[in-house]
PDB file of N, CA and C in Angstrom:
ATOM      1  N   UNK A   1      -6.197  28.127   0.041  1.00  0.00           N
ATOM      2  CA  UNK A   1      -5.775  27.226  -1.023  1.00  0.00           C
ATOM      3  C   UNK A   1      -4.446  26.580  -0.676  1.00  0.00           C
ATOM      4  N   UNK A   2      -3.735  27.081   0.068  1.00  0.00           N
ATOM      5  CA  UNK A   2      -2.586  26.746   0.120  1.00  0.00           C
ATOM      6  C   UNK A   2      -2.638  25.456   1.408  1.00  0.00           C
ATOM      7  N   UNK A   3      -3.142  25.463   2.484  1.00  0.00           N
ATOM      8  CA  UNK A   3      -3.589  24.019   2.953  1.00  0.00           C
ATOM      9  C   UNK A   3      -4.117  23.073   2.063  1.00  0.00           C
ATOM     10  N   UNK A   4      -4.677  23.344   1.513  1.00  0.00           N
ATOM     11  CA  UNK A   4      -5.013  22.103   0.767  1.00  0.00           C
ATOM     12  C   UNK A   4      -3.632  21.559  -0.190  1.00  0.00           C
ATOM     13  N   UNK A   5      -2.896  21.991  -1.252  1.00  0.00           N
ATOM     14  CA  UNK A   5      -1.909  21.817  -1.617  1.00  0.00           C
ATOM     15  C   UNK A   5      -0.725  20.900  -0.471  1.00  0.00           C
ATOM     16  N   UNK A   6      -1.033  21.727   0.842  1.00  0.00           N
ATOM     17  CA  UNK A   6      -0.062  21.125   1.564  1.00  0.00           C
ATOM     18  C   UNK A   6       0.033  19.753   1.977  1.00  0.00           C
ATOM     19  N   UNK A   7      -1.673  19.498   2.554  1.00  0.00           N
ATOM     20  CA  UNK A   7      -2.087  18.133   2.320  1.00  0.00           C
ATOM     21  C   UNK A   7      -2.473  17.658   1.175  1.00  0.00           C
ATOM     22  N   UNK A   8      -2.348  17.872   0.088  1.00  0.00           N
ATOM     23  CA  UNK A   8      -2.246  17.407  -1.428  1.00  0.00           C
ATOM     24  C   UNK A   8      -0.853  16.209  -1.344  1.00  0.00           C
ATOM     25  N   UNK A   9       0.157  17.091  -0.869  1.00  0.00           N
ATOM     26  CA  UNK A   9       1.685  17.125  -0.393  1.00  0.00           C
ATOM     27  C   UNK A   9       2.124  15.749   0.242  1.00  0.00           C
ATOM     28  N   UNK A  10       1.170  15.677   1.923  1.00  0.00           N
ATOM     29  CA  UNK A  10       1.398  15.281   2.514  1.00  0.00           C
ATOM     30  C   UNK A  10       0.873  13.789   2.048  1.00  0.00           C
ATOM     31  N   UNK A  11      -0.159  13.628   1.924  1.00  0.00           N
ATOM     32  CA  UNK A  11      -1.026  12.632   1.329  1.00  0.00           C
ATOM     33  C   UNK A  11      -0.290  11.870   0.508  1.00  0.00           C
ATOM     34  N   UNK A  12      -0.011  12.464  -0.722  1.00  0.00           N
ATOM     35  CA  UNK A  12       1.107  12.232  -2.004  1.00  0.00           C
ATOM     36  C   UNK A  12       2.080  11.474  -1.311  1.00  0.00           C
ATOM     37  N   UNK A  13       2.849  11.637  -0.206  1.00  0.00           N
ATOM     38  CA  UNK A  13       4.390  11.484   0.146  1.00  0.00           C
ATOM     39  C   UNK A  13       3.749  10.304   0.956  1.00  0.00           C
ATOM     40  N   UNK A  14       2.627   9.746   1.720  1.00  0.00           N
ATOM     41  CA  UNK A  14       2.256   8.433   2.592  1.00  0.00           C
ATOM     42  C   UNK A  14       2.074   7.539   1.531  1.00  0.00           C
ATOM     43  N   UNK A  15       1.257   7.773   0.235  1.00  0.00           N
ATOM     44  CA  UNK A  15       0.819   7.120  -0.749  1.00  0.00           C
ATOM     45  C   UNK A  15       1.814   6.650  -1.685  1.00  0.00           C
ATOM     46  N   UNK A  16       3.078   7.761  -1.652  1.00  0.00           N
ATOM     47  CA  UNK A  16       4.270   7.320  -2.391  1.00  0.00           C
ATOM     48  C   UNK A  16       5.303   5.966  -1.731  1.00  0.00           C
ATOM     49  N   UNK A  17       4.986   5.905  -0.499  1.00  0.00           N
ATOM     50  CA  UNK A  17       5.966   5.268   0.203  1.00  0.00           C
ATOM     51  C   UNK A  17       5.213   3.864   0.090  1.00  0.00           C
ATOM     52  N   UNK A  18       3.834   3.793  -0.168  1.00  0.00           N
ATOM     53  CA  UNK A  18       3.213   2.536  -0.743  1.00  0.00           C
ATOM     54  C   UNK A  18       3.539   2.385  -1.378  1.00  0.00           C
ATOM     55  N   UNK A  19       4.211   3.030  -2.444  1.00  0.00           N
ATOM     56  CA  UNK A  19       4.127   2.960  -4.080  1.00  0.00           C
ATOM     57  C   UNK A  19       2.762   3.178  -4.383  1.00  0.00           C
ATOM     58  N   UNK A  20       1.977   3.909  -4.297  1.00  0.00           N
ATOM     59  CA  UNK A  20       0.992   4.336  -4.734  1.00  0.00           C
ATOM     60  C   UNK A  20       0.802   6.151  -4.909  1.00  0.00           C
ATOM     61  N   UNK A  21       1.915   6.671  -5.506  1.00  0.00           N
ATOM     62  CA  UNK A  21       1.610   8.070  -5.515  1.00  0.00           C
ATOM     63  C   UNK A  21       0.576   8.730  -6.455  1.00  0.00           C
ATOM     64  N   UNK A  22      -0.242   9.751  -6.133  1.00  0.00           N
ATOM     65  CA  UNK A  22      -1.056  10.678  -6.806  1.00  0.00           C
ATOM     66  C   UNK A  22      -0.928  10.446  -7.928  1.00  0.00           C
ATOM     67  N   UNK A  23      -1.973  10.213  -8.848  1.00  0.00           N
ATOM     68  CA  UNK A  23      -2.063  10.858  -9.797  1.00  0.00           C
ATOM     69  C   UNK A  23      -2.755  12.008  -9.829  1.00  0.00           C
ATOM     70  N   UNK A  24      -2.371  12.996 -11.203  1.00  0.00           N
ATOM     71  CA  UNK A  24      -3.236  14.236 -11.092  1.00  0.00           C
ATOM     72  C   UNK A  24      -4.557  14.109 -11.078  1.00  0.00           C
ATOM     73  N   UNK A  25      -5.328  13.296 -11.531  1.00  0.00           N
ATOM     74  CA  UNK A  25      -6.408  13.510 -11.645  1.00  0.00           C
ATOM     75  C   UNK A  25      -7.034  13.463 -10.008  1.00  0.00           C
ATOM     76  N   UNK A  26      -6.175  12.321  -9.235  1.00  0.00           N
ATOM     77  CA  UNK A  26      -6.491  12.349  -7.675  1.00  0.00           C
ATOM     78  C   UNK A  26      -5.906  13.289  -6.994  1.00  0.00           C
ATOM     79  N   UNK A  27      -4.980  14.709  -7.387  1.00  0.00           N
ATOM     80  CA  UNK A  27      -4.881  15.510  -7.445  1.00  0.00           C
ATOM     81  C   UNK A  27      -5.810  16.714  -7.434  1.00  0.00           C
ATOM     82  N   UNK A  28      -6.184  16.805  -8.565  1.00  0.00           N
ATOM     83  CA  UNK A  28      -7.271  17.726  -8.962  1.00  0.00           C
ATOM     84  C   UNK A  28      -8.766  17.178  -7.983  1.00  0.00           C
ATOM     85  N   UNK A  29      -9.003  15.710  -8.029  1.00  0.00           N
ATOM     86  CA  UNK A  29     -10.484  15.354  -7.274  1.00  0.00           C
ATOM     87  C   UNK A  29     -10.155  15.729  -5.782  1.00  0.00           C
ATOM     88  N   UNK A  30      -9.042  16.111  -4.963  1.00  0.00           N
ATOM     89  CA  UNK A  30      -9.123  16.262  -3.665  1.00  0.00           C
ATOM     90  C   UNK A  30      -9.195  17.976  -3.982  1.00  0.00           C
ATOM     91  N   UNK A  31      -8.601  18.628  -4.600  1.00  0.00           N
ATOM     92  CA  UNK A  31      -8.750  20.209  -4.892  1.00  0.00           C
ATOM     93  C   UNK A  31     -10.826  20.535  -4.971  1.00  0.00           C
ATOM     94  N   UNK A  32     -10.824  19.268  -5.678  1.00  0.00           N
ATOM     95  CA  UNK A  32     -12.409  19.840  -6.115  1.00  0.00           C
ATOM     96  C   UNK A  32     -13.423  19.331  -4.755  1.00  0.00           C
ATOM     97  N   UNK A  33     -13.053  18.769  -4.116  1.00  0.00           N
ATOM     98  CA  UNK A  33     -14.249  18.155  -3.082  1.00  0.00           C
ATOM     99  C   UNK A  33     -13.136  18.829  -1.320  1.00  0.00           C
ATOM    100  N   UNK A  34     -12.319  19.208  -1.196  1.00  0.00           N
ATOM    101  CA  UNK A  34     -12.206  19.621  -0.442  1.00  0.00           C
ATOM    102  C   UNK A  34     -13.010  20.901   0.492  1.00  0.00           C
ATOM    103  N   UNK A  35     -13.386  20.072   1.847  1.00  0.00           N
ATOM    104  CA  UNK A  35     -14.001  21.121   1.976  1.00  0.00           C
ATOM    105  C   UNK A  35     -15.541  21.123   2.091  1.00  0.00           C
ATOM    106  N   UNK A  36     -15.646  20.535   1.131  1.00  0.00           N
ATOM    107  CA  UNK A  36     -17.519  20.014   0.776  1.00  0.00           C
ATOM    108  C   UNK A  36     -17.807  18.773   0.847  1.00  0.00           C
ATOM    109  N   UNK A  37     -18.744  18.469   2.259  1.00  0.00           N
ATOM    110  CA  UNK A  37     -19.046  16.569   2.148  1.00  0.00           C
ATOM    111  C   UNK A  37     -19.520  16.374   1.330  1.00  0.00           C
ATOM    112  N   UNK A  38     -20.783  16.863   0.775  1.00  0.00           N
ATOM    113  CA  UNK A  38     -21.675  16.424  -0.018  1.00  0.00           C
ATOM    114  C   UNK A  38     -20.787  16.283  -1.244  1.00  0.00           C
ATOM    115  N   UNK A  39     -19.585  16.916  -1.685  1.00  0.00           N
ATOM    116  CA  UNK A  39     -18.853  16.901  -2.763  1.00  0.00           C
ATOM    117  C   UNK A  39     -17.947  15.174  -2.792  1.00  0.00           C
ATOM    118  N   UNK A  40     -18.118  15.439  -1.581  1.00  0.00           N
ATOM    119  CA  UNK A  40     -16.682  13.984  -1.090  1.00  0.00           C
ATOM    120  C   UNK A  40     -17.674  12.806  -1.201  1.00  0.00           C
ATOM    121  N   UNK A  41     -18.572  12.206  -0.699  1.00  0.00           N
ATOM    122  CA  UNK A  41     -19.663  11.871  -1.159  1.00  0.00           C
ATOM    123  C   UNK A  41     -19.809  11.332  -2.396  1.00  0.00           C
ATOM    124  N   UNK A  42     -20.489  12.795  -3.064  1.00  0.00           N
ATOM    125  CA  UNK A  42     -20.620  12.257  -4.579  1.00  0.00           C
ATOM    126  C   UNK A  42     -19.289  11.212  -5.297  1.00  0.00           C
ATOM    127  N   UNK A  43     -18.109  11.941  -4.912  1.00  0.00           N
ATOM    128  CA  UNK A  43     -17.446  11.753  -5.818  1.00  0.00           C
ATOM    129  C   UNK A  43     -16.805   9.998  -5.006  1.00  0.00           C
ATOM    130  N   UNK A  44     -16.662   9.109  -4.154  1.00  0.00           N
ATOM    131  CA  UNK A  44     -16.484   8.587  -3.128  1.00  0.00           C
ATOM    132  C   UNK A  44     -17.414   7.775  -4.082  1.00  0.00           C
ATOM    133  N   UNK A  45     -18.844   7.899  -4.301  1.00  0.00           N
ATOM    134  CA  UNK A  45     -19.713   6.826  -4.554  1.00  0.00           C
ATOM    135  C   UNK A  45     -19.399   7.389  -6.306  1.00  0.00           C
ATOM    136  N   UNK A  46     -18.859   7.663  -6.956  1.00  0.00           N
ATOM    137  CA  UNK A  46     -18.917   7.755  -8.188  1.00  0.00           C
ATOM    138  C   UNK A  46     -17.176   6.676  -8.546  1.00  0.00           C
ATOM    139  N   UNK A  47     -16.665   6.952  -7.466  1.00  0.00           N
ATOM    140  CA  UNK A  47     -14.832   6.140  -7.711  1.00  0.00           C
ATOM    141  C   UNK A  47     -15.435   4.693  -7.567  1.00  0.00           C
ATOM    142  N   UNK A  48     -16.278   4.408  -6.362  1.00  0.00           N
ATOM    143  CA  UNK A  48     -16.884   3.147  -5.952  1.00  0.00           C
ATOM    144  C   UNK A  48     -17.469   2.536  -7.205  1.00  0.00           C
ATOM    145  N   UNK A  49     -18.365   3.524  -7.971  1.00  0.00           N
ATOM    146  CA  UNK A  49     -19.391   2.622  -8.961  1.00  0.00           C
ATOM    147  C   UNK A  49     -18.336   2.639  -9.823  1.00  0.00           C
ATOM    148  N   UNK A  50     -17.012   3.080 -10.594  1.00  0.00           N
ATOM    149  CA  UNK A  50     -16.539   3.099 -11.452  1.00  0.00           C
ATOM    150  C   UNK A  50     -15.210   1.594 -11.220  1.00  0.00           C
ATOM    151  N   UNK A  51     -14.595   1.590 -10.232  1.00  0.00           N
ATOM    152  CA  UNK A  51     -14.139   0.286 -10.091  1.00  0.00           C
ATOM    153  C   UNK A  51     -14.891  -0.715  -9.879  1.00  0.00           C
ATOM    154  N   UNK A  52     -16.175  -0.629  -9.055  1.00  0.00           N
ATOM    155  CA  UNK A  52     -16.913  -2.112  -9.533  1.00  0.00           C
ATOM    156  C   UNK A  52     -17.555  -2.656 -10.856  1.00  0.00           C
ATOM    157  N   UNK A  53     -17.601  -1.338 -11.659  1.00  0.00           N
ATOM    158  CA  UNK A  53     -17.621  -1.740 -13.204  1.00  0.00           C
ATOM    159  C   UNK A  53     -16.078  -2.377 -13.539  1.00  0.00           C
ATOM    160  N   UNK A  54     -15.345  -1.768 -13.259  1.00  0.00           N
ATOM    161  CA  UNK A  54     -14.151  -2.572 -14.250  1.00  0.00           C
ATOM    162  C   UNK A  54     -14.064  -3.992 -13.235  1.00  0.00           C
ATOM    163  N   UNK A  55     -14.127  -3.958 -12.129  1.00  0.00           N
ATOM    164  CA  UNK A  55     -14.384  -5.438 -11.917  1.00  0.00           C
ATOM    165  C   UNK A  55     -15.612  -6.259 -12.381  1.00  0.00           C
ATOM    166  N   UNK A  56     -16.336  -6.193 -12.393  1.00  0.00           N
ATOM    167  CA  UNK A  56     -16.972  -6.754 -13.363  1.00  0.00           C
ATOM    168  C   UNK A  56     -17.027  -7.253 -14.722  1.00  0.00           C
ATOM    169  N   UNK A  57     -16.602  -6.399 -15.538  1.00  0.00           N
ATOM    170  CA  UNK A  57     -15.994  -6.451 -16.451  1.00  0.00           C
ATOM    171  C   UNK A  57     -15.096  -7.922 -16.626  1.00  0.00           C
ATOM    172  N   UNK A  58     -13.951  -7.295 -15.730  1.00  0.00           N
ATOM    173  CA  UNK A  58     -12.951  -8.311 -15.647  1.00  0.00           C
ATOM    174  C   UNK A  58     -13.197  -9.788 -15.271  1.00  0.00           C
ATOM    175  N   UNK A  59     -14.504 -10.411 -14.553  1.00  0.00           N
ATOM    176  CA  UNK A  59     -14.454 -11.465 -14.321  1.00  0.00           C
ATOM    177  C   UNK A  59     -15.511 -12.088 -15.434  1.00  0.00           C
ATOM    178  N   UNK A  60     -16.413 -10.634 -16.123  1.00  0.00           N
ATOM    179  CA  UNK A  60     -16.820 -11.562 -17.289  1.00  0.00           C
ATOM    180  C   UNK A  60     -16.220 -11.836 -18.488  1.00  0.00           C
ATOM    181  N   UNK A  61     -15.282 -11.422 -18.280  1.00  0.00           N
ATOM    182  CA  UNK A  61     -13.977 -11.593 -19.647  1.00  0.00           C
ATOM    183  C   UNK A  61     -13.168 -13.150 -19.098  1.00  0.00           C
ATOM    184  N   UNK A  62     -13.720 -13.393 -18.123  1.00  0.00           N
ATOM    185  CA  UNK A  62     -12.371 -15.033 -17.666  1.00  0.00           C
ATOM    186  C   UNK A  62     -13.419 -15.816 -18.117  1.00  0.00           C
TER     187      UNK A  62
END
């Protein structure tokens, strides 16, 4: 458990220097699929279908 945290860590601190740091919930989703493709996967095509809904969204609202 404690590798993973570390690259929790490490990840966090490349993403921060974008200005894009962790949120917990992208926190918690690398805790839960670490480890397991089929987990990384699911969840990979579930982030995918969930921002092309809000884009969508968004261009039928202009």
């Amino acid at each position: 458990m404690r590798n993973i945290e570390k690259i929790i860590k490490e990840v966090n601190g490349s993403m921060a220097m974008e200005g894009m740091p962790l949120t917990e919930d992208d926190k918690n989703r690398m805790r839960l699929c670490a480890g397991d493709r089929d987990k990384v996967d699911k969840m990979v095509s579930e982030l995918i279908e969930k921002h092309r809904t809000k884009e969508i969204k968004s261009h039928e609202q202009r």
